[in-house]
N, C-alpha and C. Protein backbone atom coordinates (compact mmCIF):
# COMPACT_ATOMS: atom_id res chain seq x y z
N UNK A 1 -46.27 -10.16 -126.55
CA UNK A 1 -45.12 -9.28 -126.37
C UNK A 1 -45.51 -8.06 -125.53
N UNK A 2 -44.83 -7.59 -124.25
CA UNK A 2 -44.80 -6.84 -123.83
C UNK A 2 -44.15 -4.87 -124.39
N UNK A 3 -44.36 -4.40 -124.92
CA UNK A 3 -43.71 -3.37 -125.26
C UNK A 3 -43.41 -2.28 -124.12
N UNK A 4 -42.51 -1.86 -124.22
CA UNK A 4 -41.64 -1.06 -123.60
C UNK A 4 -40.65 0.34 -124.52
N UNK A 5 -41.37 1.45 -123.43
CA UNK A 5 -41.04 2.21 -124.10
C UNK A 5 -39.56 3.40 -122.98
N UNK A 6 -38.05 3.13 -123.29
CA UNK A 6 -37.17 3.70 -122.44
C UNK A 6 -37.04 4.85 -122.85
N UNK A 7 -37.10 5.93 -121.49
CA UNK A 7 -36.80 6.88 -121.57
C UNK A 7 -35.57 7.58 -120.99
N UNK A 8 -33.99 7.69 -121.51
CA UNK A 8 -33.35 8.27 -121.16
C UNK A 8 -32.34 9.27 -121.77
N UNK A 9 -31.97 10.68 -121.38
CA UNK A 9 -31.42 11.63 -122.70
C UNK A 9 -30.49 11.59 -123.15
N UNK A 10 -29.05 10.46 -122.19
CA UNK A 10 -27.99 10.19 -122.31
C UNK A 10 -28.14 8.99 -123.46
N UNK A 11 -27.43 9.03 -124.13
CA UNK A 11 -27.23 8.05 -125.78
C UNK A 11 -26.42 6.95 -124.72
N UNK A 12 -25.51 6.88 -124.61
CA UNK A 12 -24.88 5.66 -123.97
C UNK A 12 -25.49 5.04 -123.05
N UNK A 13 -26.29 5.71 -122.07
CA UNK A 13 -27.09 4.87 -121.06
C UNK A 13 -28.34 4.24 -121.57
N UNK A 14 -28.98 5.43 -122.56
CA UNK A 14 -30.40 4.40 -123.10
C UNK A 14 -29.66 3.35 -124.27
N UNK A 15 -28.64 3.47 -124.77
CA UNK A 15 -28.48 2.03 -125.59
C UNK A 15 -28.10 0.87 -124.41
N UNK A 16 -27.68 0.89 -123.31
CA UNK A 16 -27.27 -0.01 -122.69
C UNK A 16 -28.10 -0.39 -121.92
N UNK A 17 -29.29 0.30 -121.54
CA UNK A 17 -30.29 -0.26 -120.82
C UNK A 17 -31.34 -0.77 -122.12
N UNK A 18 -30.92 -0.29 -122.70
CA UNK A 18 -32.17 -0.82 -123.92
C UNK A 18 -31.71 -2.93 -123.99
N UNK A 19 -30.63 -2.42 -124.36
CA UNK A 19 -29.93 -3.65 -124.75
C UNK A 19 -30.22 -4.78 -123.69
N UNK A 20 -30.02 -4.27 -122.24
CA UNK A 20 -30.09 -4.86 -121.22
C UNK A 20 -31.47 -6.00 -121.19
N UNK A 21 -32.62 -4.80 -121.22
CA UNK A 21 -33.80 -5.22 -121.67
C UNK A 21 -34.49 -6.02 -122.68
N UNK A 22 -33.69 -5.88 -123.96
CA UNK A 22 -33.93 -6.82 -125.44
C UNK A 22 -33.35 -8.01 -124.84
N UNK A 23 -32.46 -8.33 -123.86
CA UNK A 23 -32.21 -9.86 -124.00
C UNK A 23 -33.50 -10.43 -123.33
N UNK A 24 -34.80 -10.15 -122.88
CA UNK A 24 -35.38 -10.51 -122.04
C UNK A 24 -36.47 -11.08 -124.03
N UNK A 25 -36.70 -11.57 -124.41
CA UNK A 25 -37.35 -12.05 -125.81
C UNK A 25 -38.89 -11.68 -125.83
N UNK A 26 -39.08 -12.01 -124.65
CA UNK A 26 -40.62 -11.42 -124.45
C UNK A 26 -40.91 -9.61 -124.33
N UNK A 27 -40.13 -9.14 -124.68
CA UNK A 27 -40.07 -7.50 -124.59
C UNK A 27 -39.86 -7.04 -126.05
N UNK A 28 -40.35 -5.90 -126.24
CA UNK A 28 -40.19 -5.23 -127.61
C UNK A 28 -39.75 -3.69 -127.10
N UNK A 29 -38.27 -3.65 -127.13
CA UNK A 29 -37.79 -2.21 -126.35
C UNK A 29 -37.77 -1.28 -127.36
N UNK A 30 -38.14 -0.22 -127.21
CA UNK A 30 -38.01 1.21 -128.00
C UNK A 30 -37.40 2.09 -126.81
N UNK A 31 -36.62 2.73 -127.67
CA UNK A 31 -35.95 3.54 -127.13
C UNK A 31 -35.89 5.19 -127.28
N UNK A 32 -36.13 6.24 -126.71
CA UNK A 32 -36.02 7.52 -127.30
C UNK A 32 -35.50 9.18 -126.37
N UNK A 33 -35.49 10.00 -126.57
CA UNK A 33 -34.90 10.69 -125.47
C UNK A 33 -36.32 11.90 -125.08
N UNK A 34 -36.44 12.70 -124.28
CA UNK A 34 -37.22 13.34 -123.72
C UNK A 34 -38.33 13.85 -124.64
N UNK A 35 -37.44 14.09 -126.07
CA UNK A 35 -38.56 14.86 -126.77
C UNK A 35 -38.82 14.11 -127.95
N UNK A 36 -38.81 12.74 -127.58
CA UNK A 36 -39.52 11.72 -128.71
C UNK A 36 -40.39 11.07 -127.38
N UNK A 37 -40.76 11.48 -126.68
CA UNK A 37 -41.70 10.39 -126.08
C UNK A 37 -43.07 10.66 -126.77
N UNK A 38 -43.57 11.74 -126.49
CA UNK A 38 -45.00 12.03 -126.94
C UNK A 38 -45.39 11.55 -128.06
N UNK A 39 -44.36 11.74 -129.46
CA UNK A 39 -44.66 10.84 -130.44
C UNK A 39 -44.67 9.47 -130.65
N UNK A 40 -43.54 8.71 -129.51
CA UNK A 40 -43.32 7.41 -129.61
C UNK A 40 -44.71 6.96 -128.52
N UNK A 41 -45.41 7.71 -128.12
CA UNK A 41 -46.35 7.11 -127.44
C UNK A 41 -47.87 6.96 -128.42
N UNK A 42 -47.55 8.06 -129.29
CA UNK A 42 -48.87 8.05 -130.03
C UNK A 42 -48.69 6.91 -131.16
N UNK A 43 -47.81 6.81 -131.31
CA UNK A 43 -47.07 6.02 -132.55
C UNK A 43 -47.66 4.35 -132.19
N UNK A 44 -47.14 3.78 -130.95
CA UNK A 44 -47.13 2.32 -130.72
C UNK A 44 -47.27 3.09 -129.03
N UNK A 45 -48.41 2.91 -128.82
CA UNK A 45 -48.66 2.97 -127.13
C UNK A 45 -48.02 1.74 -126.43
N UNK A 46 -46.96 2.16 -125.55
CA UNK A 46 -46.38 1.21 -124.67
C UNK A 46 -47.25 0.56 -123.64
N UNK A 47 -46.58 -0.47 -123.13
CA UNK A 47 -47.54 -1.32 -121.91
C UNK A 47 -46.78 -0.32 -120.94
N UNK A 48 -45.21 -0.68 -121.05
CA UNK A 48 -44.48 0.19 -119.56
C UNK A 48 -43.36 1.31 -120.49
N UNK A 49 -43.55 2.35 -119.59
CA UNK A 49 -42.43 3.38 -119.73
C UNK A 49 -41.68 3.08 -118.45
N UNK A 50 -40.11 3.40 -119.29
CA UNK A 50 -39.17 3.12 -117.91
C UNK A 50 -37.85 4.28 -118.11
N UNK A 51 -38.35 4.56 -117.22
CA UNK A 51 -37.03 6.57 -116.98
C UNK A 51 -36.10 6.36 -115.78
N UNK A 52 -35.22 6.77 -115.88
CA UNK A 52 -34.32 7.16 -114.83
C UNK A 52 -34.67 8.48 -113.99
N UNK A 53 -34.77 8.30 -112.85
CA UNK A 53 -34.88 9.88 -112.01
C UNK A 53 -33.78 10.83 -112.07
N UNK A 54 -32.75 10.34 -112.08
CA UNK A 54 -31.85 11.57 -112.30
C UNK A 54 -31.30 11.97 -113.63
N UNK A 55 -31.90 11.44 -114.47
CA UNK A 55 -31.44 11.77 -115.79
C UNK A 55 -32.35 13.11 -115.97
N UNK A 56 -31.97 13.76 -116.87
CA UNK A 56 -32.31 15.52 -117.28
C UNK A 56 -33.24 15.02 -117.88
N UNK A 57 -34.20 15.78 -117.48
CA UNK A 57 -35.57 16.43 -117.91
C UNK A 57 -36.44 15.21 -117.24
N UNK A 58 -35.87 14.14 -116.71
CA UNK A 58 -37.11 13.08 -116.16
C UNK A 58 -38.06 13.93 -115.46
N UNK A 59 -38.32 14.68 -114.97
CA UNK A 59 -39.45 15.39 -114.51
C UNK A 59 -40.56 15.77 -115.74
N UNK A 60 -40.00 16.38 -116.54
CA UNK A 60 -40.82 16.33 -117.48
C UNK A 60 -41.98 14.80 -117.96
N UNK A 61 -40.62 13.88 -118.34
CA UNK A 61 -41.54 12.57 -118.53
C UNK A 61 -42.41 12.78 -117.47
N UNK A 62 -42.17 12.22 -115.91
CA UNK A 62 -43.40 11.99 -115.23
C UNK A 62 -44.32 12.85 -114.97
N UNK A 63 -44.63 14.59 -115.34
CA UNK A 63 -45.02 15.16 -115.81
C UNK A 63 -46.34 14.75 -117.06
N UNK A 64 -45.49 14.09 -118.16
CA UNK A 64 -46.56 13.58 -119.22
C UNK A 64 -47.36 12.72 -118.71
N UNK A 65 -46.22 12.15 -118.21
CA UNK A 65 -47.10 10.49 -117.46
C UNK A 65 -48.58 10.86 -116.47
N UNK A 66 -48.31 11.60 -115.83
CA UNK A 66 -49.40 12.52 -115.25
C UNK A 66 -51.03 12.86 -116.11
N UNK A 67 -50.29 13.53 -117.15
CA UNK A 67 -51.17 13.82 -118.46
C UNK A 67 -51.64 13.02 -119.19
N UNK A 68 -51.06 11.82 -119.27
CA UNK A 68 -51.67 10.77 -119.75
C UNK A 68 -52.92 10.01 -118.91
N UNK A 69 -52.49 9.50 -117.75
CA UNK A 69 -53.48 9.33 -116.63
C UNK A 69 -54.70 10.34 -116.38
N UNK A 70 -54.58 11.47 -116.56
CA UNK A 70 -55.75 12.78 -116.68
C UNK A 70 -56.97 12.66 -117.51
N UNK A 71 -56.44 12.28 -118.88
CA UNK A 71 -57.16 12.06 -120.36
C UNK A 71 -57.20 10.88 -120.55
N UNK A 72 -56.71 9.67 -119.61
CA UNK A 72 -57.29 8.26 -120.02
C UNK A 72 -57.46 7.32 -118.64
N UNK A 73 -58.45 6.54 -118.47
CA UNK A 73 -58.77 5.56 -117.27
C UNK A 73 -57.33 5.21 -117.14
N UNK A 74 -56.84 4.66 -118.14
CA UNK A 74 -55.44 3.79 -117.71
C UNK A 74 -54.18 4.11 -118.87
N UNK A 75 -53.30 4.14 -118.58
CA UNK A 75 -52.03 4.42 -119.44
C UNK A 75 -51.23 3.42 -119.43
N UNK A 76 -50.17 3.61 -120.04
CA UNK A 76 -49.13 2.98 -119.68
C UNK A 76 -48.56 2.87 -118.39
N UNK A 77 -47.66 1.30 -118.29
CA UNK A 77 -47.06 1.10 -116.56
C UNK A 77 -45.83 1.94 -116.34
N UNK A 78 -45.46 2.67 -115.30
CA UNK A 78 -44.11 3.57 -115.09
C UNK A 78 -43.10 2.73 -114.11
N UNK A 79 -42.40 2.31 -114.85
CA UNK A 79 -41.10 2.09 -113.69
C UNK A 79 -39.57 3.15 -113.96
N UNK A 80 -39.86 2.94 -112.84
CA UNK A 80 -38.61 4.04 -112.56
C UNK A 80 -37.03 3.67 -111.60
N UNK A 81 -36.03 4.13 -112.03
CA UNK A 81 -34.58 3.99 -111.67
C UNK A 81 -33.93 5.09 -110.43
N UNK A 82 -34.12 4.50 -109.77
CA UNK A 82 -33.98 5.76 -108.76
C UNK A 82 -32.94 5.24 -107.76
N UNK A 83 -32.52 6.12 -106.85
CA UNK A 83 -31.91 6.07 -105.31
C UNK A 83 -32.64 5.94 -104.41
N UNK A 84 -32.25 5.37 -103.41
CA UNK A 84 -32.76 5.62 -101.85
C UNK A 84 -32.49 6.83 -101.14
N UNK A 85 -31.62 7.29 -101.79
CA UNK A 85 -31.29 8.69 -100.67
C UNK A 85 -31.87 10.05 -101.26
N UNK A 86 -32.93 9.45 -102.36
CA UNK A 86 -33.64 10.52 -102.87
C UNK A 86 -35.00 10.78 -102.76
N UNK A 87 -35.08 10.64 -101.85
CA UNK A 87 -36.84 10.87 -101.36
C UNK A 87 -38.08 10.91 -102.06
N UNK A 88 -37.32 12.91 -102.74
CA UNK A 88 -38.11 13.55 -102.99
C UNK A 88 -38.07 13.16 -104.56
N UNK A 89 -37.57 12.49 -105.25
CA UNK A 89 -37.85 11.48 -106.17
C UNK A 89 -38.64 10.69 -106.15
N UNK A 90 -38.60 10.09 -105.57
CA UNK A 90 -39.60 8.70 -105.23
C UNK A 90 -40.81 9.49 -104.91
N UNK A 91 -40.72 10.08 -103.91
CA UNK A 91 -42.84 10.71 -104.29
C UNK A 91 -43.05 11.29 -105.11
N UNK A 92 -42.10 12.20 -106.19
CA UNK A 92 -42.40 12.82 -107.20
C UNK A 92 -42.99 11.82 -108.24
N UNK A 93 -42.57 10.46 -107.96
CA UNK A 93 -42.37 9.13 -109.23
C UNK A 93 -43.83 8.84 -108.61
N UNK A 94 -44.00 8.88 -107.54
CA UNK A 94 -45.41 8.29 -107.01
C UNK A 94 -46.23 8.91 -107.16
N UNK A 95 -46.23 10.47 -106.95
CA UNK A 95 -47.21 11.24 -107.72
C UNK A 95 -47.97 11.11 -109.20
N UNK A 96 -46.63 10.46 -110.18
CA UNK A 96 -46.74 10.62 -111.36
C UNK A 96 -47.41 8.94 -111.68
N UNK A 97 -47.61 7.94 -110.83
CA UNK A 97 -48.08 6.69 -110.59
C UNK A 97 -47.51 5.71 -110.82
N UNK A 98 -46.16 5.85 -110.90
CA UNK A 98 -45.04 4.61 -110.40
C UNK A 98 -45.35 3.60 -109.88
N UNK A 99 -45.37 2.45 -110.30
CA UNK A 99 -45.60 1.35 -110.01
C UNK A 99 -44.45 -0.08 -109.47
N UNK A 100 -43.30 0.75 -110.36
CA UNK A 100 -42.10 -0.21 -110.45
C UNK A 100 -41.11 1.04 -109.84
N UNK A 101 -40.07 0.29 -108.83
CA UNK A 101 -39.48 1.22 -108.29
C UNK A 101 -38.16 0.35 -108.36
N UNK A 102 -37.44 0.52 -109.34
CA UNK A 102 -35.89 -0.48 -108.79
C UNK A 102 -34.62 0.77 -108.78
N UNK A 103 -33.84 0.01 -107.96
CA UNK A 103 -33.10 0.75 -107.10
C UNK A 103 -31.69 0.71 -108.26
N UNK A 104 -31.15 1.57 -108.97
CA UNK A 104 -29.67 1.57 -110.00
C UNK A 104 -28.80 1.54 -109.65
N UNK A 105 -28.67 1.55 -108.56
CA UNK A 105 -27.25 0.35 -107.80
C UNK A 105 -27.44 -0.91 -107.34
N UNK A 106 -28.52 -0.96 -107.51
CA UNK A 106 -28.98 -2.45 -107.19
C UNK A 106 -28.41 -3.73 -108.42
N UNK A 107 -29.02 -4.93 -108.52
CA UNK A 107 -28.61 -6.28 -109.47
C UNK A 107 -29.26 -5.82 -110.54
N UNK A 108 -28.83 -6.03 -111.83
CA UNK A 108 -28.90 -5.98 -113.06
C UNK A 108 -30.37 -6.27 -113.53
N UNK A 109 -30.84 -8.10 -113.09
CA UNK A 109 -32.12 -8.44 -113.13
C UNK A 109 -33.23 -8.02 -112.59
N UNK A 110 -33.28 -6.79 -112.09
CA UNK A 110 -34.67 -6.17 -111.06
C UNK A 110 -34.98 -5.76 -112.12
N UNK A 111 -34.37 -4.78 -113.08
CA UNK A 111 -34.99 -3.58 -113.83
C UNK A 111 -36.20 -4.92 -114.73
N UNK A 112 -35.72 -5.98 -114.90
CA UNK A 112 -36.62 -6.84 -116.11
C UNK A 112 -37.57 -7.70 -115.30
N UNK A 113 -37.19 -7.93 -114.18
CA UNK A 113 -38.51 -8.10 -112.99
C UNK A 113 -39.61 -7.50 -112.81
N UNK A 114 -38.80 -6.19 -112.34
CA UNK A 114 -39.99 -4.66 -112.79
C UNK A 114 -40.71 -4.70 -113.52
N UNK A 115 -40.36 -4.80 -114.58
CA UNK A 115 -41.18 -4.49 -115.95
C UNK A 115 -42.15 -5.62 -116.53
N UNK A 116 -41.12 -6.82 -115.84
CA UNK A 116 -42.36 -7.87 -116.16
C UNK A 116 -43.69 -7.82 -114.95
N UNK A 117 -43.34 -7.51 -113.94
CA UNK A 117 -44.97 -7.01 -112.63
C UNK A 117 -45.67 -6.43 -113.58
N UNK A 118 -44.82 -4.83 -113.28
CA UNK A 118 -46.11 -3.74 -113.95
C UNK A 118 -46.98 -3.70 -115.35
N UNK A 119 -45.99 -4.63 -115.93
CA UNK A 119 -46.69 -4.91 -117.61
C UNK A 119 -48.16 -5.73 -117.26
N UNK A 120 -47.86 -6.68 -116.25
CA UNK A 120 -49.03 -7.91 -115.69
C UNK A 120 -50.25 -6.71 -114.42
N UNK A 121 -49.73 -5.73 -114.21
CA UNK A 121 -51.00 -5.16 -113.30
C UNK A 121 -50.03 -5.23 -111.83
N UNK A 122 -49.11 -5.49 -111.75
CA UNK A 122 -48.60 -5.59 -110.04
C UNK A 122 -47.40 -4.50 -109.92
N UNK A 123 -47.11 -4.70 -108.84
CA UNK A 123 -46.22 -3.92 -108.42
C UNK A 123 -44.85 -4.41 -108.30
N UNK A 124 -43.69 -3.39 -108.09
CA UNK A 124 -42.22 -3.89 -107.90
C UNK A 124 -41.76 -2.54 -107.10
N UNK A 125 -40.77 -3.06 -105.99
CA UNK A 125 -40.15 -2.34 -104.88
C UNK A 125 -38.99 -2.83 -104.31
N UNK A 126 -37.57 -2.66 -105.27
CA UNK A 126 -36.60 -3.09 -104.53
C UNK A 126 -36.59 -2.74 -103.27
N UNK A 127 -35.87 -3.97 -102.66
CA UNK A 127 -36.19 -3.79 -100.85
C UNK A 127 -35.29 -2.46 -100.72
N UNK A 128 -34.18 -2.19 -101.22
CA UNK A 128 -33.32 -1.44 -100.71
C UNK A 128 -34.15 0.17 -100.63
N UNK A 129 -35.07 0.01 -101.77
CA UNK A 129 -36.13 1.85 -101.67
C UNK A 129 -36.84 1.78 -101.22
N UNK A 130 -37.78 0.60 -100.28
CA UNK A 130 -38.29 0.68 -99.52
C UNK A 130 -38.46 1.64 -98.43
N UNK A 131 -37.03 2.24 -97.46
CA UNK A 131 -37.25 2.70 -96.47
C UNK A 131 -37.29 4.08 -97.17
N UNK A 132 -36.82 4.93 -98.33
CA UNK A 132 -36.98 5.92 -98.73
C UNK A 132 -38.49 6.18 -99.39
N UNK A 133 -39.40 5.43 -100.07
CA UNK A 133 -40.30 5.47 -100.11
C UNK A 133 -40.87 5.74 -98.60
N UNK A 134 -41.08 5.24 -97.64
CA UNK A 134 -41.94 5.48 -96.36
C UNK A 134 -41.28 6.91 -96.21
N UNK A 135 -40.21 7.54 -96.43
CA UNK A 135 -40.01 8.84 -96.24
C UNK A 135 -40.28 9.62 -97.03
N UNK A 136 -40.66 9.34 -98.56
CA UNK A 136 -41.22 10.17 -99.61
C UNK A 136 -42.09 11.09 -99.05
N UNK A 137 -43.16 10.52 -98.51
CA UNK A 137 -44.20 11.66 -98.04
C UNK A 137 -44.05 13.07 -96.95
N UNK A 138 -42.45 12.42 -96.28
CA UNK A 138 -42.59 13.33 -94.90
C UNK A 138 -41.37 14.13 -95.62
N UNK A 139 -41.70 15.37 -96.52
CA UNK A 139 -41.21 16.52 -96.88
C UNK A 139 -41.48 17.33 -95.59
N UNK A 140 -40.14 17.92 -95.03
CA UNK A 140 -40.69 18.88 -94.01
C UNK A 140 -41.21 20.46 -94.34
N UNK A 141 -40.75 20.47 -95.50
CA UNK A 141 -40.87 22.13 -95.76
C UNK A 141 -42.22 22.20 -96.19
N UNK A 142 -42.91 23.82 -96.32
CA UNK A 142 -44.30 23.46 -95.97
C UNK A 142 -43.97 24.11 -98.24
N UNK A 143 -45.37 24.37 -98.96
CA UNK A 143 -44.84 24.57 -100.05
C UNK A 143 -44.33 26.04 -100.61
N UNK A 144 -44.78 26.85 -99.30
CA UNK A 144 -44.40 27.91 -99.25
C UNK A 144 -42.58 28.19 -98.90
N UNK A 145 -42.17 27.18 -98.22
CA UNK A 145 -40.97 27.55 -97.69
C UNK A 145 -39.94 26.68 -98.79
N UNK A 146 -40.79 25.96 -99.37
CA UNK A 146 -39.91 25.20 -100.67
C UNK A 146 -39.57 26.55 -102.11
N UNK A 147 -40.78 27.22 -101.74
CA UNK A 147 -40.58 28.31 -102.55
C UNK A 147 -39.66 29.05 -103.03
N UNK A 148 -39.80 29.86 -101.71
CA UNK A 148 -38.81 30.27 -100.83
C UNK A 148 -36.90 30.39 -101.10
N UNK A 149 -37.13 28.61 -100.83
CA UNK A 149 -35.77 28.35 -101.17
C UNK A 149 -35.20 28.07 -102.36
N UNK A 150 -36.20 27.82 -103.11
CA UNK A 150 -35.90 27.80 -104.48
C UNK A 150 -35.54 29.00 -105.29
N UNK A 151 -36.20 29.74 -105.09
CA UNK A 151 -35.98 31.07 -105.44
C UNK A 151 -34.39 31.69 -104.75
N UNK A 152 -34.13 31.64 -103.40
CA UNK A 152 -33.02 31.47 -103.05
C UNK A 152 -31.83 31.07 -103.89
N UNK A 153 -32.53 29.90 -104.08
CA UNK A 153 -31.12 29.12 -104.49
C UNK A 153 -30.73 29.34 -106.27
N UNK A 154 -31.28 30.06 -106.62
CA UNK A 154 -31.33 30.96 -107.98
C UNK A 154 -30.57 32.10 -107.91
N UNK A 155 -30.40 32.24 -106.36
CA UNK A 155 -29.24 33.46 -106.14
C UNK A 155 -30.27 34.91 -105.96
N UNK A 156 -31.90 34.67 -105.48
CA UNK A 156 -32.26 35.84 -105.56
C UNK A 156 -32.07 36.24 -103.94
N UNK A 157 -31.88 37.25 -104.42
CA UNK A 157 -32.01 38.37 -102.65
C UNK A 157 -33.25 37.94 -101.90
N UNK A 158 -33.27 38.72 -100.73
CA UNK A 158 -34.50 38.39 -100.00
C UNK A 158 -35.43 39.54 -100.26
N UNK A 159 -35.09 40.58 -100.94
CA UNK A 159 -35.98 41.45 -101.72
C UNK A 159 -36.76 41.55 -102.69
N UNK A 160 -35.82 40.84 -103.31
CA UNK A 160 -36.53 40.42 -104.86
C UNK A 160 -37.14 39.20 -104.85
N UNK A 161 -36.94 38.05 -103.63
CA UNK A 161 -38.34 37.07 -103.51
C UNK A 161 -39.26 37.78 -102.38
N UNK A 162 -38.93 38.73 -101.80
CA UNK A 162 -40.36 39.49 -101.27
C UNK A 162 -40.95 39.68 -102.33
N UNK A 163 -40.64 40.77 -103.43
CA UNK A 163 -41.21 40.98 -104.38
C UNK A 163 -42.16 40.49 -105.20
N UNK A 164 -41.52 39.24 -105.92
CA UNK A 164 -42.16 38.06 -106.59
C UNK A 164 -42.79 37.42 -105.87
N UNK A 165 -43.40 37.21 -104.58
CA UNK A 165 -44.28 36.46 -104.05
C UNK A 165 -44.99 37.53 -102.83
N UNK A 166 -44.74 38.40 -103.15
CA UNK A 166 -45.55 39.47 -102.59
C UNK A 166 -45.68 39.54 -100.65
N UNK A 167 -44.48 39.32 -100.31
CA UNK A 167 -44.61 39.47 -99.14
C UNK A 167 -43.45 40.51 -98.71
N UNK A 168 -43.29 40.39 -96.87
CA UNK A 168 -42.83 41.59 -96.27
C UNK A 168 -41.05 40.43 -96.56
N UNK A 169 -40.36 41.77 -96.67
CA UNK A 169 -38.96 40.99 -96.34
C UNK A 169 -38.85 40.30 -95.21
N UNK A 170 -39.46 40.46 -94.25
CA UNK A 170 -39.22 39.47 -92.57
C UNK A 170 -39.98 38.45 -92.77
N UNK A 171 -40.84 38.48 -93.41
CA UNK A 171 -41.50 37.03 -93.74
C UNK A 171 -40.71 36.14 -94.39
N UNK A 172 -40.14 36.77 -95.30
CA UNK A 172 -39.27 35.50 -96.14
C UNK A 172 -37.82 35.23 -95.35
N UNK A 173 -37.40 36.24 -94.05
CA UNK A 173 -36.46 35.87 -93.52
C UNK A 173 -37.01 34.48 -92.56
N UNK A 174 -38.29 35.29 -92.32
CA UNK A 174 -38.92 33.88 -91.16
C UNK A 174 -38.76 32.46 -91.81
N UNK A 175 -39.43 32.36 -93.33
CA UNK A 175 -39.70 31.40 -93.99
C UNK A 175 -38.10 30.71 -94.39
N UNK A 176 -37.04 31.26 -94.89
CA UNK A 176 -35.48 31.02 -94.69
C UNK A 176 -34.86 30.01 -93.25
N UNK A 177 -35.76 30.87 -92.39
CA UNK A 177 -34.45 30.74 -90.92
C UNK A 177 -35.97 29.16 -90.99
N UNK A 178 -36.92 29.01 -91.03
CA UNK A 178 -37.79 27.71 -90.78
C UNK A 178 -37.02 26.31 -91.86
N UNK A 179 -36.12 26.73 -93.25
CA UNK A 179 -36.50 26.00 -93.86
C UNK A 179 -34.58 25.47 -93.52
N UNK A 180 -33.97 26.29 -92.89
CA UNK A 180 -32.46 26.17 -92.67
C UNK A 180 -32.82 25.06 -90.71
N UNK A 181 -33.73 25.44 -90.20
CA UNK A 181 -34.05 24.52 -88.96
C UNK A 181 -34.71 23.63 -89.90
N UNK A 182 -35.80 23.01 -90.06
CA UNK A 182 -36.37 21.70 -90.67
C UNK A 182 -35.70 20.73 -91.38
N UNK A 183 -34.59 21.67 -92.42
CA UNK A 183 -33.47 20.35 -93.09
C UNK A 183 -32.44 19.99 -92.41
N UNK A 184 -31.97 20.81 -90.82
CA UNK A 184 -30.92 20.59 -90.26
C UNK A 184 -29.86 21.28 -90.66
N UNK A 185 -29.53 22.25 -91.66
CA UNK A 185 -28.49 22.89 -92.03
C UNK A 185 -27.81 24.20 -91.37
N UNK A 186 -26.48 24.49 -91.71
CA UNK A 186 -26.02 25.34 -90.95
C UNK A 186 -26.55 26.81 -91.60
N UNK A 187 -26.75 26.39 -92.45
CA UNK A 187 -26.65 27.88 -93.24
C UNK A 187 -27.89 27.95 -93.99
N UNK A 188 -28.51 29.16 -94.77
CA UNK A 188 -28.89 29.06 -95.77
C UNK A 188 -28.12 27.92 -96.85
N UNK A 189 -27.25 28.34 -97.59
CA UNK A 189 -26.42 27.46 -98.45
C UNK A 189 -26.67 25.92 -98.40
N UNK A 190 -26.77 25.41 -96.82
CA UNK A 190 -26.44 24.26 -96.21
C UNK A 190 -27.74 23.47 -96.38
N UNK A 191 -28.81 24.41 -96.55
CA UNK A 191 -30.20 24.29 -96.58
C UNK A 191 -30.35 23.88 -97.82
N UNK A 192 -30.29 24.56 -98.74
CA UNK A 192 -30.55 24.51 -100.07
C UNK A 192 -30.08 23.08 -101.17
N UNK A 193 -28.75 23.16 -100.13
CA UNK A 193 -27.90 21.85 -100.88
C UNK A 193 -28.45 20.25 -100.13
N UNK A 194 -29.23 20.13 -98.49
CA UNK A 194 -29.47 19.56 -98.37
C UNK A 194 -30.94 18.98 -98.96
N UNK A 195 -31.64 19.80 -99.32
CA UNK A 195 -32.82 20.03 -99.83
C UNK A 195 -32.59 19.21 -101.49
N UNK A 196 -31.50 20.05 -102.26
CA UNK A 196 -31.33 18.95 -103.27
C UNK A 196 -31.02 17.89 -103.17
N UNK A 197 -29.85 17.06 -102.18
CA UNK A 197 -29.24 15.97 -101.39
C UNK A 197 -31.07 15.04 -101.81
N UNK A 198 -32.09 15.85 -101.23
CA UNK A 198 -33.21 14.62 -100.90
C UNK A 198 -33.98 14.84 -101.96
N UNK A 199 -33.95 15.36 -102.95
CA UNK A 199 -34.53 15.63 -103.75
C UNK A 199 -36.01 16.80 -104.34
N UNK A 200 -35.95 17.17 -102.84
CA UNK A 200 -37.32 18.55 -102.70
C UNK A 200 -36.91 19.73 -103.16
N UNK A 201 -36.23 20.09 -104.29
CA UNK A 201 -35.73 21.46 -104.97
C UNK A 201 -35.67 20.55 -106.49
């Protein structure tokens, strides 16, 4: 038996992907939300964890997932539910050592494809995230200008992120007017929202 451990915070979506998953007989699905993983991992260590990227707090999970890999040769397998038009997801998922990548608009049967690779040592890559993966890496903003805009987009002045990051106010206008050219946007605003659009905020 393969065990599987789902991670999502929405109650209706993790019973329905759980469910999805239990028809597969060779799987033993557990199910829990952000702040039962750590225990459900110490409890019955999973073969694969499987999260959604846009569900709340998934950063956190791949975060742990991180931490787990730190303090042990090998962990559990990560597949993950993601978009194509989210980039900066997908390298965040790759950072965290994603192995299984299926696409949630995609066919029903990938997610249990997935899980059966990465449980065995291989990999899974719906074709459709393919071309967003090859763009995962090419973040244009440098990590200073991601800063930047983050802080921005919190609604701070350009004074008060001089402040907090200790530079001249024209610097952070420079670092603004670089990060409003690199995403293509009209505006600050335009910047910020395209920046979430790909997932790098």
């Amino acid at each position: 038996m393969t065990t599987v451990l789902l991670v999502h915070a929405v109650s209706l979506w993790r019973a329905s992907l759980a469910c999805l998953l239990s028809k597969d007989e060779s799987l033993d699905v557990r199910a829990t939300d952000k702040g039962g993983v750590r225990s459900a991992v110490q409890e019955c260590p999973p073969d694969v964890i499987v999260t959604d990227l846009e569900c709340p707090h998934s950063m956190e999970v791949l975060t742990f997932m991180e931490s787990l890999r730190g303090a042990e040769e090998s962990g559990p397998g990560l597949v993950v539910l993601a978009r194509a038009d989210r980039a900066g997801d997908l390298r965040r998922a790759g950072d965290a050592g994603a192995m299984g990548y299926v696409d949630k608009l995609g066919p029903v049967d990938s997610l249990g494809d997935a899980v059966g690779k990465v449980a065995a040592g291989g990999r899974h890559i719906d074709e459709s995230l393919a071309f967003g993966l090859l763009n995962a890496s090419e973040v244009p903003l440098s990590p200073r200008e991601l800063r930047v805009l983050e802080l921005a987009a919190e609604g701070e002045s350009v004074t008060s992120i001089a402040s907090a990051l200790h530079l001249a106010s024209g610097t952070v206008r420079n670092y603004l007017a670089a990060a409003i050219r690199k995403t293509g946007g009209r505006n600050r605003l335009d910047a910020i929202r395209l920046s979430r659009d790909f997932g790098w905020l």
